[in-house]
C-alpha atoms as a PDB file:
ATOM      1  CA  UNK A   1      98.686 -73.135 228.210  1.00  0.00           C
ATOM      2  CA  UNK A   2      99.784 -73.174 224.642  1.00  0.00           C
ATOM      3  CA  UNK A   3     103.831 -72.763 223.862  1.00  0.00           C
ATOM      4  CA  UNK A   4     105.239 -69.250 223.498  1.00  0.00           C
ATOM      5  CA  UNK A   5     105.042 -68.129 219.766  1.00  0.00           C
ATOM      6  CA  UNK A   6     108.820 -67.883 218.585  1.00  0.00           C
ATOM      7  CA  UNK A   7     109.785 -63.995 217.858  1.00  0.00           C
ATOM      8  CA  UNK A   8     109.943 -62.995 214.528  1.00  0.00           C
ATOM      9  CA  UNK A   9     112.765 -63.935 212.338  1.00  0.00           C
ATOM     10  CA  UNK A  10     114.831 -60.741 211.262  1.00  0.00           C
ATOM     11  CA  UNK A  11     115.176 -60.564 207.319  1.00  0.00           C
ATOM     12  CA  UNK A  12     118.896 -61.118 206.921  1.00  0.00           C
ATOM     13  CA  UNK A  13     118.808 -60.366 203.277  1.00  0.00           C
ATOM     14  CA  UNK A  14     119.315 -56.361 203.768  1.00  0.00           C
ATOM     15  CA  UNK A  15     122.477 -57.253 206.498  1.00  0.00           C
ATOM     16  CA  UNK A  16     123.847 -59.887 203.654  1.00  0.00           C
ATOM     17  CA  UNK A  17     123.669 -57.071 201.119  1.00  0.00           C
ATOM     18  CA  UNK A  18     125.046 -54.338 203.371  1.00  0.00           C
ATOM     19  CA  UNK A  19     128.640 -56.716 203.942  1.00  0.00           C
ATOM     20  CA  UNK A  20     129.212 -58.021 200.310  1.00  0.00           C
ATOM     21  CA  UNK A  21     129.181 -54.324 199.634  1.00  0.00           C
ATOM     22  CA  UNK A  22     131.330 -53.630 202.331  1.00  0.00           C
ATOM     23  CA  UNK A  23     133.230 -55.975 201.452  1.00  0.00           C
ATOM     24  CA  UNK A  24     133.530 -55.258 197.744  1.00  0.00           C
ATOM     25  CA  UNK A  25     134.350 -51.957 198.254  1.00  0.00           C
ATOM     26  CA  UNK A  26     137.405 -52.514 201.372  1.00  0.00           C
ATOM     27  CA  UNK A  27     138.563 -54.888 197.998  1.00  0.00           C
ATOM     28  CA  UNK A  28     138.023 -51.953 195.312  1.00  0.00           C
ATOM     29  CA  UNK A  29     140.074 -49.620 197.595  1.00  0.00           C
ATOM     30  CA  UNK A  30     142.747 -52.051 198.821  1.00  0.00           C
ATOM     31  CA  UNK A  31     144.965 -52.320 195.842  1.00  0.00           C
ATOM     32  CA  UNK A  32     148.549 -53.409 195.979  1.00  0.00           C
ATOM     33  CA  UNK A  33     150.899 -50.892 197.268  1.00  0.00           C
ATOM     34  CA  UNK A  34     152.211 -48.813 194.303  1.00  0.00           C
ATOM     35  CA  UNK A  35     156.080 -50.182 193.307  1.00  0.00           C
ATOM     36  CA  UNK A  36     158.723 -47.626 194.347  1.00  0.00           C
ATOM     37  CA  UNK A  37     159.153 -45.672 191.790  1.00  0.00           C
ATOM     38  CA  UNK A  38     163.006 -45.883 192.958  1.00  0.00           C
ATOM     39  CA  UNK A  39     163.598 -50.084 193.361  1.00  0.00           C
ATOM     40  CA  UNK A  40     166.515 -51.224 191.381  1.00  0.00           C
ATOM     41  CA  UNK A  41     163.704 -53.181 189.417  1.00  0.00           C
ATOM     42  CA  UNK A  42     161.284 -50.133 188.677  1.00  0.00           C
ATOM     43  CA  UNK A  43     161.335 -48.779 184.940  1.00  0.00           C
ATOM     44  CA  UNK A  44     162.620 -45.434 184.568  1.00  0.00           C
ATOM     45  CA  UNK A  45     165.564 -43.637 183.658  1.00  0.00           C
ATOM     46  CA  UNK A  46     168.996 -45.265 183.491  1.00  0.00           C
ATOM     47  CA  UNK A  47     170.864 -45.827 186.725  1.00  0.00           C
ATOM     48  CA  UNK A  48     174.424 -44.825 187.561  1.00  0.00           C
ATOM     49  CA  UNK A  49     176.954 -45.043 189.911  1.00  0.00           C
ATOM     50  CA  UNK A  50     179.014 -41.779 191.176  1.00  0.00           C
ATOM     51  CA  UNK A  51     181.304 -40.779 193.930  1.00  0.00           C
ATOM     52  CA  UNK A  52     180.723 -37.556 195.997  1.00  0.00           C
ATOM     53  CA  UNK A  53     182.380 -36.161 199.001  1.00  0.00           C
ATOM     54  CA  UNK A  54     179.105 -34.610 200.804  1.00  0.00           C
ATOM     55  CA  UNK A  55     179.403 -36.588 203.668  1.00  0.00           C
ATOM     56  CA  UNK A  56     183.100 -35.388 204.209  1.00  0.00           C
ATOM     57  CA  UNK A  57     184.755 -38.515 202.712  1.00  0.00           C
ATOM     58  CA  UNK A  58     184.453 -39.888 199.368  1.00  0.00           C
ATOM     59  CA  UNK A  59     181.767 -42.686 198.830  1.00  0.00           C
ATOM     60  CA  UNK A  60     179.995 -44.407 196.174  1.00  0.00           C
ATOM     61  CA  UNK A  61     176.242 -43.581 195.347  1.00  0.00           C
ATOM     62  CA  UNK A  62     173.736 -43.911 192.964  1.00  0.00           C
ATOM     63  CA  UNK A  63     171.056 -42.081 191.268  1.00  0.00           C
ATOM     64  CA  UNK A  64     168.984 -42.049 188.176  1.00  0.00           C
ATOM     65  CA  UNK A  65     169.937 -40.059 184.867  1.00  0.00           C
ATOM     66  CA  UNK A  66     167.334 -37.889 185.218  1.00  0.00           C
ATOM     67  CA  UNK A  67     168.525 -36.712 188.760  1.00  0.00           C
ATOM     68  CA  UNK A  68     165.916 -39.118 190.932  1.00  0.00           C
ATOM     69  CA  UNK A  69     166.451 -42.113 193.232  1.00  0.00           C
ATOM     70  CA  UNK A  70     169.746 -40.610 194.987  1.00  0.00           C
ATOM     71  CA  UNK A  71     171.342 -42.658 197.419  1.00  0.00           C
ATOM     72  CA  UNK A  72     174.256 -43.530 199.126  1.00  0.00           C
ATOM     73  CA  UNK A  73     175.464 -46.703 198.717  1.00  0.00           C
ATOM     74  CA  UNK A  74     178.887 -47.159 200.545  1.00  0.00           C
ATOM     75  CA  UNK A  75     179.663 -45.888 204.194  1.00  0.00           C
ATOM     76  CA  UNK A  76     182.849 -46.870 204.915  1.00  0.00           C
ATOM     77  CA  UNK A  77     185.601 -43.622 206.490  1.00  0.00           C
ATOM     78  CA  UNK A  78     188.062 -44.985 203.505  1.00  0.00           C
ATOM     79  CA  UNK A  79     188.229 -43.052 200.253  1.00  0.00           C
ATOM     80  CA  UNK A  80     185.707 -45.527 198.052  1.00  0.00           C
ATOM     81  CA  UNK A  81     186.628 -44.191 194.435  1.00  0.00           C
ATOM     82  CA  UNK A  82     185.738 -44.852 190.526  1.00  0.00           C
ATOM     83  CA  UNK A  83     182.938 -47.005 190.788  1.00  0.00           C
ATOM     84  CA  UNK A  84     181.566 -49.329 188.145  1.00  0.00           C
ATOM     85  CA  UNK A  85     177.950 -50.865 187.897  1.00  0.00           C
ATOM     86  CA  UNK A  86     177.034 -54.564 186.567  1.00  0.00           C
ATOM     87  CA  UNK A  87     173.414 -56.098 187.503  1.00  0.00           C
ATOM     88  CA  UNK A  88     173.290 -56.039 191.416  1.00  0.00           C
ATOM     89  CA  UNK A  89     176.557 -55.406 191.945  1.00  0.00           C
ATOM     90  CA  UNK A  90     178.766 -52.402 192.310  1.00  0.00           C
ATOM     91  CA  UNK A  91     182.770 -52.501 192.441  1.00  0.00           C
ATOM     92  CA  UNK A  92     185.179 -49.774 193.658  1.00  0.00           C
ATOM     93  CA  UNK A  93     188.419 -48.768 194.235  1.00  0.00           C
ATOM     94  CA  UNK A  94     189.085 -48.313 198.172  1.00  0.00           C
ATOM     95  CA  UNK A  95     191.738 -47.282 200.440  1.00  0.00           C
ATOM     96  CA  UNK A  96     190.088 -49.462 203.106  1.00  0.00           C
ATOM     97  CA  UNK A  97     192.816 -51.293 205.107  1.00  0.00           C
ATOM     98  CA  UNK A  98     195.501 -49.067 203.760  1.00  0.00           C
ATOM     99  CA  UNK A  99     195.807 -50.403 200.609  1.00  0.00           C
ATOM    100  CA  UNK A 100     194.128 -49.080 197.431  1.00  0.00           C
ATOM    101  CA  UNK A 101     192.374 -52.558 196.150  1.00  0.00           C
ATOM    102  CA  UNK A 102     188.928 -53.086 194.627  1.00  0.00           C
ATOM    103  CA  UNK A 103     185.806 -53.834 196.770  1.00  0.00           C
ATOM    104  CA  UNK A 104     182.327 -54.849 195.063  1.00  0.00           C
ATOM    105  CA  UNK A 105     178.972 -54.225 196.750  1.00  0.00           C
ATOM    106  CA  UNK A 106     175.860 -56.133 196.827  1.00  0.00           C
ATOM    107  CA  UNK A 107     172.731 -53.519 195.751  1.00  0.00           C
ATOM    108  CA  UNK A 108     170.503 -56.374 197.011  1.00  0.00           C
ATOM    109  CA  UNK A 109     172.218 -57.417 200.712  1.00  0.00           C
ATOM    110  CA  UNK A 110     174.553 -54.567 200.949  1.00  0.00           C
ATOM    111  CA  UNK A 111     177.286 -56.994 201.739  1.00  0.00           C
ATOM    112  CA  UNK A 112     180.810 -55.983 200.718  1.00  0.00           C
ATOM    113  CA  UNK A 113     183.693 -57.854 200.159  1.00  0.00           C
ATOM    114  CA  UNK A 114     187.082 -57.217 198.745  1.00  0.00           C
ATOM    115  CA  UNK A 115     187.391 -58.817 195.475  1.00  0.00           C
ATOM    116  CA  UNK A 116     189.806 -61.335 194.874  1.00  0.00           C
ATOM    117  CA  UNK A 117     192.812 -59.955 192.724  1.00  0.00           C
ATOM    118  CA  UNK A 118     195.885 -62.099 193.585  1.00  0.00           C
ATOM    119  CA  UNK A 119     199.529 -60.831 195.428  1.00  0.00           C
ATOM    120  CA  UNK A 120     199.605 -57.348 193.190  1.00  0.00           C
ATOM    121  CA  UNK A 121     200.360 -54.246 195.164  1.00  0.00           C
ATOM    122  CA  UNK A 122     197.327 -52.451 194.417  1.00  0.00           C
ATOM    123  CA  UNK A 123     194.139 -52.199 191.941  1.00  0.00           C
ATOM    124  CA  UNK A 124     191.939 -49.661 191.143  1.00  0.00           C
ATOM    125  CA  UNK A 125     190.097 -48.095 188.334  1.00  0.00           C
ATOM    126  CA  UNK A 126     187.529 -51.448 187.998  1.00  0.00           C
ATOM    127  CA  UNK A 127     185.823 -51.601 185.006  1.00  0.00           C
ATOM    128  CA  UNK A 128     183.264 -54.504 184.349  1.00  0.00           C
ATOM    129  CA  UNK A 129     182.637 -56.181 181.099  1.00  0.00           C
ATOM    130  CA  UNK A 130     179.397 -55.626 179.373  1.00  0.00           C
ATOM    131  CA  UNK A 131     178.256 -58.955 180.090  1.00  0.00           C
ATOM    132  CA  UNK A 132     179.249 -58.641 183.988  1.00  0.00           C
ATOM    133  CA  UNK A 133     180.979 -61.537 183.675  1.00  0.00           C
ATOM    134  CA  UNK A 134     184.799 -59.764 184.205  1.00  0.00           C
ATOM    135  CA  UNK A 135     186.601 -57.062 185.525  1.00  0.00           C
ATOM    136  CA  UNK A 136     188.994 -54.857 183.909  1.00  0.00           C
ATOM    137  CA  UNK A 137     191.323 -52.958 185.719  1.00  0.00           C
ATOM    138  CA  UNK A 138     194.907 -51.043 186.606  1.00  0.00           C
ATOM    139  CA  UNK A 139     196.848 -52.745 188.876  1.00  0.00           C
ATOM    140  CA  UNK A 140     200.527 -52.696 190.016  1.00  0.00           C
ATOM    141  CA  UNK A 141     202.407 -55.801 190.747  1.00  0.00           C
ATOM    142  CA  UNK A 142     204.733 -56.390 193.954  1.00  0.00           C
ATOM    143  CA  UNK A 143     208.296 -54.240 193.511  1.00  0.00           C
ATOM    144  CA  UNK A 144     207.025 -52.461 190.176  1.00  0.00           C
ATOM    145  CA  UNK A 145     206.880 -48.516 189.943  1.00  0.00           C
ATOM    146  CA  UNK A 146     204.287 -48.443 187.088  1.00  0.00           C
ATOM    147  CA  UNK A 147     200.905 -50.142 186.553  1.00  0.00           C
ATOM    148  CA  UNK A 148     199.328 -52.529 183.939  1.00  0.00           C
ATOM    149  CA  UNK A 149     195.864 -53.607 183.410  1.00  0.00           C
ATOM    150  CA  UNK A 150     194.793 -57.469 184.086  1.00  0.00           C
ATOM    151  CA  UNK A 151     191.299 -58.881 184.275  1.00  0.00           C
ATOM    152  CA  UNK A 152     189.629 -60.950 186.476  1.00  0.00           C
ATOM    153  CA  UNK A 153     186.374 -62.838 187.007  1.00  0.00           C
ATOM    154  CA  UNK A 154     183.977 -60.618 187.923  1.00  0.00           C
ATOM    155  CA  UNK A 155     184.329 -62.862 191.607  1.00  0.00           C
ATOM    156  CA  UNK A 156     187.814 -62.486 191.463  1.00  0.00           C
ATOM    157  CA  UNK A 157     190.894 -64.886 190.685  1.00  0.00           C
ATOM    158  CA  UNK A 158     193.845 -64.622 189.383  1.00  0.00           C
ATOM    159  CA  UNK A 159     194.029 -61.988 186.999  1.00  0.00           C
ATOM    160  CA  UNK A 160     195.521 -61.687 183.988  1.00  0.00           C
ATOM    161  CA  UNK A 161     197.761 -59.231 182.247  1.00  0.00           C
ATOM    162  CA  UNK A 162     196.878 -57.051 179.158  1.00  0.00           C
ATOM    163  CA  UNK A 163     199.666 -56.289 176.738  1.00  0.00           C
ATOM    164  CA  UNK A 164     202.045 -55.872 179.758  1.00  0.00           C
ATOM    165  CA  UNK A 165     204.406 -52.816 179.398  1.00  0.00           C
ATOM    166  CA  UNK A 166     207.301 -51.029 181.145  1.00  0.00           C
ATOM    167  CA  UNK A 167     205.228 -47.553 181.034  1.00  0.00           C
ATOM    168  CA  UNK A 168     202.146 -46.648 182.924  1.00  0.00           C
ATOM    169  CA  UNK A 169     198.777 -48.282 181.180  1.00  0.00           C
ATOM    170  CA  UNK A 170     195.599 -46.829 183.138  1.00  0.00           C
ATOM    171  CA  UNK A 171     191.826 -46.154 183.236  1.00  0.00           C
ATOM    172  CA  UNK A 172     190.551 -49.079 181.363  1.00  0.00           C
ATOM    173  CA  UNK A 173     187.013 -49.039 178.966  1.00  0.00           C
ATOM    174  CA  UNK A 174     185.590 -51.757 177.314  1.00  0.00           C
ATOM    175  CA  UNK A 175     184.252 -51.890 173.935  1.00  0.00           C
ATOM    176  CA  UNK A 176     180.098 -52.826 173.579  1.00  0.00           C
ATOM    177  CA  UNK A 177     180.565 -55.798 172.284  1.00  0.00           C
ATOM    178  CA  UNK A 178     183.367 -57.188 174.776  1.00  0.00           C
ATOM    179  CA  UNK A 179     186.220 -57.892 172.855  1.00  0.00           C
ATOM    180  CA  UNK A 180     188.373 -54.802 172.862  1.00  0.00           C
ATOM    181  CA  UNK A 181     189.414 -52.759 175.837  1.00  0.00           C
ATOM    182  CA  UNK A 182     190.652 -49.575 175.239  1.00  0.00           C
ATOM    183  CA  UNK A 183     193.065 -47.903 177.876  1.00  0.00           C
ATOM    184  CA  UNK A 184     195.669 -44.863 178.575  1.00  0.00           C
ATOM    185  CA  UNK A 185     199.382 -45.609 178.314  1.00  0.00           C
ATOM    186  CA  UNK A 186     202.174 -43.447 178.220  1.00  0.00           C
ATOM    187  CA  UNK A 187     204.251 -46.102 176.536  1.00  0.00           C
ATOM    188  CA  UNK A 188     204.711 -43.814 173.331  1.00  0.00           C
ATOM    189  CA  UNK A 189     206.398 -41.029 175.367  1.00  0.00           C
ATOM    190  CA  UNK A 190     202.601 -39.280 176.685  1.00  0.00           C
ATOM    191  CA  UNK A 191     199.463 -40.309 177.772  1.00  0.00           C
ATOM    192  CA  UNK A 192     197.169 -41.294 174.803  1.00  0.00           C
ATOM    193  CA  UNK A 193     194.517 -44.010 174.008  1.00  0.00           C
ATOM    194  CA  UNK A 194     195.242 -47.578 173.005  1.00  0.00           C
ATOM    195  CA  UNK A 195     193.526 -51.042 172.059  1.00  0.00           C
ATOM    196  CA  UNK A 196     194.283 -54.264 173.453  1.00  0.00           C
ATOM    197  CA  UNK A 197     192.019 -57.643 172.675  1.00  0.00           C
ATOM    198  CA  UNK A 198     190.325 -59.011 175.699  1.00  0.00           C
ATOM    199  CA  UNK A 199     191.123 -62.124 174.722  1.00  0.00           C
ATOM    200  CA  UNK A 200     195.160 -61.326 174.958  1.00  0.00           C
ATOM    201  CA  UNK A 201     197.284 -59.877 172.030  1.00  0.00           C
ATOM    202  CA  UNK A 202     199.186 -57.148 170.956  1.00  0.00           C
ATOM    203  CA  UNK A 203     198.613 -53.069 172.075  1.00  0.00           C
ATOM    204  CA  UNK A 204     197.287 -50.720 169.406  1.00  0.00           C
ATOM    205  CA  UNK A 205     197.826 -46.962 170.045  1.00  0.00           C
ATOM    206  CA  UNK A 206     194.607 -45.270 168.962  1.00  0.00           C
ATOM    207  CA  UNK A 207     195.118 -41.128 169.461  1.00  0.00           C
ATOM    208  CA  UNK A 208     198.305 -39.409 169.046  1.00  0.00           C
ATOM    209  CA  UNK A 209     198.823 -36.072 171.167  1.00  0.00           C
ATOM    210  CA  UNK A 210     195.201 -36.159 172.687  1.00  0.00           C
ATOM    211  CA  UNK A 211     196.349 -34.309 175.623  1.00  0.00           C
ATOM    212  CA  UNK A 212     193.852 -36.741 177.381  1.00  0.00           C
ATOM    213  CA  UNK A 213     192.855 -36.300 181.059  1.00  0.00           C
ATOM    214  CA  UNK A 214     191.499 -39.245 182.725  1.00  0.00           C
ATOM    215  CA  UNK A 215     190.541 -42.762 181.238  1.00  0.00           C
ATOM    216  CA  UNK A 216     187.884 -43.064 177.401  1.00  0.00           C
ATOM    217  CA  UNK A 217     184.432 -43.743 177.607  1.00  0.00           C
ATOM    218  CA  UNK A 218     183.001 -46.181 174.272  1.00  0.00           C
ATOM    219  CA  UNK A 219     179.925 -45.176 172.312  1.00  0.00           C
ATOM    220  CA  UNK A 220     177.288 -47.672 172.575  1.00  0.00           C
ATOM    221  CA  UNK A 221     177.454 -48.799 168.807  1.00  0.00           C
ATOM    222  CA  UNK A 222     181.273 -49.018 169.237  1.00  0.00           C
ATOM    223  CA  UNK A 223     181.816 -46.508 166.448  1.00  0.00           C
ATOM    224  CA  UNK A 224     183.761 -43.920 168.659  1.00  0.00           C
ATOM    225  CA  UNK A 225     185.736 -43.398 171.805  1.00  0.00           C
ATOM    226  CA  UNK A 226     185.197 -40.019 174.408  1.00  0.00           C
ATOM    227  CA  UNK A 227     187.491 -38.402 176.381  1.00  0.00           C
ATOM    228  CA  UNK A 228     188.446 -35.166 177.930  1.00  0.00           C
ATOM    229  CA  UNK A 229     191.498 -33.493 177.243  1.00  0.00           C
ATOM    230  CA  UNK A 230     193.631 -30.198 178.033  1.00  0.00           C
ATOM    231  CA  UNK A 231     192.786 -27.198 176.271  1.00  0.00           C
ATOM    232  CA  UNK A 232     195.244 -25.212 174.405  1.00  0.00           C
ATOM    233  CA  UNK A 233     195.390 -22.829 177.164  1.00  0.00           C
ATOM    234  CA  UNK A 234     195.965 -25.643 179.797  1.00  0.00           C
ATOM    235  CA  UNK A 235     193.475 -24.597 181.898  1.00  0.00           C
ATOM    236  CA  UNK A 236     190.391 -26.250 181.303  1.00  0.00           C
ATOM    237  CA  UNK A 237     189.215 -29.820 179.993  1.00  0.00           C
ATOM    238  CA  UNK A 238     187.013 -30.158 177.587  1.00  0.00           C
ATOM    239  CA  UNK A 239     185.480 -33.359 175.932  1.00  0.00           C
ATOM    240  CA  UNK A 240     185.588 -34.679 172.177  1.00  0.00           C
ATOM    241  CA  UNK A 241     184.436 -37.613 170.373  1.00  0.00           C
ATOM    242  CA  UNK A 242     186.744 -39.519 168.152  1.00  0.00           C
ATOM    243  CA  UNK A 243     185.511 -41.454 165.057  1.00  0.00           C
ATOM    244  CA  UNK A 244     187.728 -44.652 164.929  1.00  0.00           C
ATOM    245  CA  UNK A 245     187.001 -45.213 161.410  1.00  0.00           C
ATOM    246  CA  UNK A 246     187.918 -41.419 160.111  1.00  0.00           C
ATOM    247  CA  UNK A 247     190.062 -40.005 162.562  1.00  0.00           C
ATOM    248  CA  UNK A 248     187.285 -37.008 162.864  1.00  0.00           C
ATOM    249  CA  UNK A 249     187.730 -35.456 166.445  1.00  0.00           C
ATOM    250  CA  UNK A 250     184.063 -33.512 167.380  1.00  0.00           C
ATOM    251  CA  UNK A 251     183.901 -31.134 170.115  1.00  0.00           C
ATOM    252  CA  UNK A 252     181.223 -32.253 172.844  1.00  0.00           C
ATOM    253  CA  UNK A 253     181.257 -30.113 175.662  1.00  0.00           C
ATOM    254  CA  UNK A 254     183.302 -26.694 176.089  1.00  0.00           C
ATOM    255  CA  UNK A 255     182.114 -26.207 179.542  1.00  0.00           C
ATOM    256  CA  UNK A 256     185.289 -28.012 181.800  1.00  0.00           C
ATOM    257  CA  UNK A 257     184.401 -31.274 182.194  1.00  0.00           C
ATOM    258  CA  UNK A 258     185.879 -34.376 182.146  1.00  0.00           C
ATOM    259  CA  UNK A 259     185.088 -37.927 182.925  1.00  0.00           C
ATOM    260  CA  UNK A 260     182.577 -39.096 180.403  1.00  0.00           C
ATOM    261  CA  UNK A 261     180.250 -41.592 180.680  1.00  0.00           C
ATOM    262  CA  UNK A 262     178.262 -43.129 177.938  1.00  0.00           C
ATOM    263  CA  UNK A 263     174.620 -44.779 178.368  1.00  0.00           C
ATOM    264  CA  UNK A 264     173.762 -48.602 177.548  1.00  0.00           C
ATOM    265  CA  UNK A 265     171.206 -46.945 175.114  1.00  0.00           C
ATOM    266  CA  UNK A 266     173.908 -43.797 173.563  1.00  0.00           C
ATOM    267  CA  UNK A 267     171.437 -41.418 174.220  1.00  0.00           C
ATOM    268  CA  UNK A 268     173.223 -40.061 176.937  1.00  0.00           C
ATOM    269  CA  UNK A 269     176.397 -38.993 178.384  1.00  0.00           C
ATOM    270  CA  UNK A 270     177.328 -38.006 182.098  1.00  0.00           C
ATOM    271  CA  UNK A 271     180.488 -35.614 182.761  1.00  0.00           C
ATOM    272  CA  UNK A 272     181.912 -34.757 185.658  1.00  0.00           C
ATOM    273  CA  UNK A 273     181.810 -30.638 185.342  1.00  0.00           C
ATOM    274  CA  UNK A 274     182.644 -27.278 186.838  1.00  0.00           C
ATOM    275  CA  UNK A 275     180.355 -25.348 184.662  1.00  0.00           C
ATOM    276  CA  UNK A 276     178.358 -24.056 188.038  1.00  0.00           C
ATOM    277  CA  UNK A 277     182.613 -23.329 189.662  1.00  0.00           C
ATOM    278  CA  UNK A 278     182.523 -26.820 191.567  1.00  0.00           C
ATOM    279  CA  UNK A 279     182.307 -30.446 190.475  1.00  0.00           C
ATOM    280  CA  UNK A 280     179.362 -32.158 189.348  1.00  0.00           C
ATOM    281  CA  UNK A 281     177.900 -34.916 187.876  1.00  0.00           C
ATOM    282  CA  UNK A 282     176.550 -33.366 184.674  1.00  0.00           C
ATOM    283  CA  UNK A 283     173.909 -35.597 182.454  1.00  0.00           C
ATOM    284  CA  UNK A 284     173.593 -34.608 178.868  1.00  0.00           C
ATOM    285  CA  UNK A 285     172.301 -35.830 175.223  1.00  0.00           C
ATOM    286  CA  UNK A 286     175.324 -36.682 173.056  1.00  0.00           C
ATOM    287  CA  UNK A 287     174.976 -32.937 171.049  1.00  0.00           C
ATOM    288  CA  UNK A 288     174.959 -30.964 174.315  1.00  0.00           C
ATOM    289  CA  UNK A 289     171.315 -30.797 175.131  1.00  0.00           C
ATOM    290  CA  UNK A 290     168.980 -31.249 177.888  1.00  0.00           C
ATOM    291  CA  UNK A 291     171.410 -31.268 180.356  1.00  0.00           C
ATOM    292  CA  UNK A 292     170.815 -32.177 184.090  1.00  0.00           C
ATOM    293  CA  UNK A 293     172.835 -31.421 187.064  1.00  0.00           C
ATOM    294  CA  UNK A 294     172.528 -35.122 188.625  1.00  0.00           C
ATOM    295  CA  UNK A 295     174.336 -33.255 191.456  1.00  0.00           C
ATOM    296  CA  UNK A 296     174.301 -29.227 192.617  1.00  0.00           C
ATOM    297  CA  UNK A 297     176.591 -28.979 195.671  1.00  0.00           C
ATOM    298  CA  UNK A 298     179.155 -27.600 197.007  1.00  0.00           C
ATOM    299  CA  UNK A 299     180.766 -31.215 197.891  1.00  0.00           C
ATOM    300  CA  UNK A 300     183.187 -32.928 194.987  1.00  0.00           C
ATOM    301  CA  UNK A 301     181.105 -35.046 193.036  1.00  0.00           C
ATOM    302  CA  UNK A 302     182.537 -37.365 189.560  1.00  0.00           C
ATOM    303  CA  UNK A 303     183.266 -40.562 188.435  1.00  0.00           C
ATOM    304  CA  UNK A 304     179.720 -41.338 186.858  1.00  0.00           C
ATOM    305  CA  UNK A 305     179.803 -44.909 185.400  1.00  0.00           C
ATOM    306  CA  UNK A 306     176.381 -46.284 184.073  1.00  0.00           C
ATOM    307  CA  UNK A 307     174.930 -49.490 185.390  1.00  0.00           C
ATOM    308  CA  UNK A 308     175.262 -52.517 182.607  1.00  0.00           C
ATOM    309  CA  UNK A 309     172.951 -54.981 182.579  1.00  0.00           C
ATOM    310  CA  UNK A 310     169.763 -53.721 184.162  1.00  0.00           C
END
């Protein structure tokens, strides 16, 4: 009896066929997940820092210029105030522990530390460099009734006094290029602007009756300072633009607000404002246009403070 004939072989080629094109076309459809449009690392609109009371204490958070990305970055059931934004890191004033001193926090870990500012009484009102690399701020020492401003490593350290004065110096700003920091001290008699090197020197007053509420904001190219002052009436703010070359004072915004802000780039400014009857973080061009409401809510919102270095 002769051997069984083996069964036909199948063709394989259609089967072949039929997987590399399944195949290609799982590949075609399986891109990489699309970035998030909100990662600190995603191009888009300039980030910045801003406290707001809609939780029903203040904390820090952070948002985009253009209004996207909110989010709240600190959680903490002490007042976190004034914040200030370098790379990955964001530093704040904080009445955590009972004392008002100045916390940073990681954007990356969320870890959150205080930050090293030696035996003074309190600091506040942080304010870091344009290179990240130091922290300006207003801090009162042991025993005194008034503040100064020191600076400190941007990891802390000792920190070193600014033009030291018996009167109240405040609400520090530094100039673009690093080497000025501009400041509010009553040590003419009322609160106006002055100049003090960052590398140590004498104070320079730079306004004279500004009637100025709150701490200057710098211009990007330097050129000018910003900051909200009293109206004639008393009771309103609004904000102006001083030319430090000509003296020229510019009215920027009518509309109550206070707190400026300027953007790495210039082309922007954020306000804190009551133009819709309760605080809000208010994003504008320099000449009053295109204006954004960063925030619309019933809740205190202010201290914007642009992110350097991203």
């Amino acid at each position: 009896m002769g051997a069984c004939p083996a069964p036909p072989r199948p063709d394989l080629a259609p089967a072949i066929a039929l997987a590399i094109a399944l195949l290609s076309a799982c590949g075609a459809s399986h891109h990489a997940p699309p970035q998030d449009a909100c990662a600190l690392s995603a191009a888009g609109a300039p980030w910045l820092a801003f406290t707001s009371r809609r939780t029903g204490d203040y904390e820090i958070w952070r948002a985009r210029a253009d209004g996207s990305c909110q989010a709240q970055v600190t959680h903490d059931p002490a007042a976190d105030l004034l914040p200030t934004w370098a790379g990955e890191s964001v530093a704040f004033a904080s009445e955590r522990g009972g004392a008002l001193r100045i916390w940073t926090h990681d954007l990356t870990t969320g870890a959150e530390a205080p930050l090293a500012t030696g035996d003074l009484a309190s600091a506040t009102a942080p304010a870091y460099s344009p290179d990240g690399r130091r922290i300006a701020f207003e801090g009162r020492a042991t025993g005194a009734t008034t503040s100064d401003l020191y600076l400190v490593p941007a990891g802390g350290g000792t920190p070193v006094a600014l033009a030291p004065h018996p009167a109240d110096d405040a609400g520090p700003a530094w100039a673009p290029d690093g080497q000025t920091v501009y400041f509010v001290s009553a040590r003419s008699g009322q609160y106006d602007v002055w100049s003090v090197p960052a590398a140590g020197g004498a104070a320079v007053q730079v306004t004279t009756g500004s009637r100025i509420v709150g701490k200057p904001a710098v211009a990007a190219d330097g050129a000018s300072i910003l900051y909200a002052r009293t109206v004639a009436s008393g009771t309103a703010t609004e904000v102006v633009g001083l030319e430090l070359g000509s003296g020229l004072v510019a009215l920027l915004s009518s509309q109550d607000d206070s707190e400026p802000a300027v953007s790495p780039d210039g082309a922007r400014v954020a306000l804190r404002s009551f133009r819709a009857d309760h605080a809000d973080v208010v994003v504008q061009a320099l000449d009053g246009s295109a204006a954004v409401f960063l925030t619309d809510d019933v809740a205190s919102d202010g201290s914007p403070a642009f992110a350097v270095g991203r």
